[in-house]
Protein backbone atom coordinates (compact mmCIF):
# COMPACT_ATOMS: atom_id res chain seq x y z
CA UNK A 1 122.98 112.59 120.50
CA UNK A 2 119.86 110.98 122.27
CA UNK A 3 118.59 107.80 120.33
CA UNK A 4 114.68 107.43 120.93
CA UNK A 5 111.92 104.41 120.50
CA UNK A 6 109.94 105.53 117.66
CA UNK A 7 106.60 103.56 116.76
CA UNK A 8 105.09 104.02 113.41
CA UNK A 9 101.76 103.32 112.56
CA UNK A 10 101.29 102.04 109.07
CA UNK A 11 97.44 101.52 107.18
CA UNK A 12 98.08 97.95 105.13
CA UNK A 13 95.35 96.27 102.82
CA UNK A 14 95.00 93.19 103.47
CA UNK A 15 94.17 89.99 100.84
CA UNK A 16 90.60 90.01 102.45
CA UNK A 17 87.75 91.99 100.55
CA UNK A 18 84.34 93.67 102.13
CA UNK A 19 81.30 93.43 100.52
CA UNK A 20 81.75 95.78 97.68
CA UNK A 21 85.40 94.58 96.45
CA UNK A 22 88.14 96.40 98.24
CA UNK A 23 90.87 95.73 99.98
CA UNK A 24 90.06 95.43 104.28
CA UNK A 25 92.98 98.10 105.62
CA UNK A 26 93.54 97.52 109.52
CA UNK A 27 96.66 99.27 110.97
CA UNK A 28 100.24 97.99 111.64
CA UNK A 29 102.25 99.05 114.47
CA UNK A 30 105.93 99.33 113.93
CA UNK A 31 108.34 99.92 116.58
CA UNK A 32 112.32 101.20 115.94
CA UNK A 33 114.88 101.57 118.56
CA UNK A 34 117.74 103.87 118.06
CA UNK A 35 115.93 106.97 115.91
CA UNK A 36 116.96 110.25 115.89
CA UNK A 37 114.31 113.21 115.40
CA UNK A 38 114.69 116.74 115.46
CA UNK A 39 112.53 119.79 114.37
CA UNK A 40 113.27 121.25 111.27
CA UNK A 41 114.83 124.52 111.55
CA UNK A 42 116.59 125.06 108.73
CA UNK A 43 115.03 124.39 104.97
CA UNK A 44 116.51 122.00 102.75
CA UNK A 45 113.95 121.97 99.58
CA UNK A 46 111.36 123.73 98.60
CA UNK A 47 108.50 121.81 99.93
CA UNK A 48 110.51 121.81 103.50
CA UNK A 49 110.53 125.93 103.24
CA UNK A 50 107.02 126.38 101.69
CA UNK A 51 105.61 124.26 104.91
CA UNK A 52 107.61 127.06 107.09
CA UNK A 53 106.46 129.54 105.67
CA UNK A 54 103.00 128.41 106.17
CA UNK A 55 103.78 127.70 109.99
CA UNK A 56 103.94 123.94 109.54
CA UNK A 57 105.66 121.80 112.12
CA UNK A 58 108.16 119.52 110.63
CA UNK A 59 110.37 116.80 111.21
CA UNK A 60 113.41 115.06 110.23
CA UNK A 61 113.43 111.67 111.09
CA UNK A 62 116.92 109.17 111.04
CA UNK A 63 116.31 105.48 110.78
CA UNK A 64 119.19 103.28 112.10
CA UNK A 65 120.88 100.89 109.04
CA UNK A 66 119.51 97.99 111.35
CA UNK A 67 116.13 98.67 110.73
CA UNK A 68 115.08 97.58 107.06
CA UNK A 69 111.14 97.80 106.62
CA UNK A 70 108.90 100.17 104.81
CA UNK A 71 106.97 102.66 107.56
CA UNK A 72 106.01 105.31 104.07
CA UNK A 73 102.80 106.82 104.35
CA UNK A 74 102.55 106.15 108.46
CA UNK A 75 102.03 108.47 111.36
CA UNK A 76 104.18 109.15 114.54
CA UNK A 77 103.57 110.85 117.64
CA UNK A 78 106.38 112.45 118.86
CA UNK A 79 106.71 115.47 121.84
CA UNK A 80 102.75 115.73 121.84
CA UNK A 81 101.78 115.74 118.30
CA UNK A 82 101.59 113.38 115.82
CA UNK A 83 103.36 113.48 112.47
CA UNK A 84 102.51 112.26 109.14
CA UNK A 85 105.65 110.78 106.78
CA UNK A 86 105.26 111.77 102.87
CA UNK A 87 107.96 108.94 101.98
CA UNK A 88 110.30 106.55 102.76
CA UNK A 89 113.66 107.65 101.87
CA UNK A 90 116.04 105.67 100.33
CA UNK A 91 118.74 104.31 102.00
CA UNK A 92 122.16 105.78 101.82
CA UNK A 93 125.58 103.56 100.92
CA UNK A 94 126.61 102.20 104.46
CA UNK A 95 129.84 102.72 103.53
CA UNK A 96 129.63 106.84 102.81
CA UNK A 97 127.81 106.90 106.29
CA UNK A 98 129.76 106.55 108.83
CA UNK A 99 127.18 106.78 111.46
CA UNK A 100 125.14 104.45 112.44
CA UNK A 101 121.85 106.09 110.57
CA UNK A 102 122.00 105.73 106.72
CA UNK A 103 118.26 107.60 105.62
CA UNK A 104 116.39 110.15 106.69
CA UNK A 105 112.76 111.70 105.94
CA UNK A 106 110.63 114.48 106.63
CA UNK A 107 107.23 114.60 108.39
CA UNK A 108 104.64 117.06 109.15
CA UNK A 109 102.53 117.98 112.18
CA UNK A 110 98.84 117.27 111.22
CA UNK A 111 97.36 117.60 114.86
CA UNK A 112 98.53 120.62 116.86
């Protein structure tokens, strides 16, 4: 297996507000050594085999144990197109993983 440099970018609110009341968002880049990604070929819920059926490109991406931070709700670009996450998984017991990857997600192609 081929480990890759993965950088996620994340919107985040910050504690500053514009003129009507919200939140300022800017964008935070998050860069992860060691990733594995791979198209998804073969179903694994229903959302993952609806998005198939529909043509969808998808994603599963493997975070190494190392890496500890949120990147939910970010994009990726990744072989030309860039991928939208729906979650951040939770991580799996180090010990039942005897890789070094420990969670996994799914993302979708939104520019093809």
């Amino acid at each position: 297996m081929k480990t890759t440099t993965l950088t996620f970018i994340k919107t985040v609110e910050g504690a500053e507000l514009d003129p009507f009341g919200n939140p300022v968002k800017s964008t935070e880049e998050i860069a992860v050594d060691g990733c594995l990604i791979a198209p998804i070929t073969e179903p694994t819920s229903q959302r993952e085999e609806q998005a198939m059926e529909q043509g969808k490109i998808q994603v599963r991406i493997h975070l190494p144990k190392t890496f500890t931070s949120d990147v939910s709700d970010s994009n990726v670009e990744w072989n030309g197109k860039t991928f939208h996450l729906d979650s951040d998984s939770v991580a799996f017991m180090n010990e039942n993983c005897p890789t070094k990857w420990n969670r996994y997600f799914r993302a979708e192609a939104y520019y093809e």
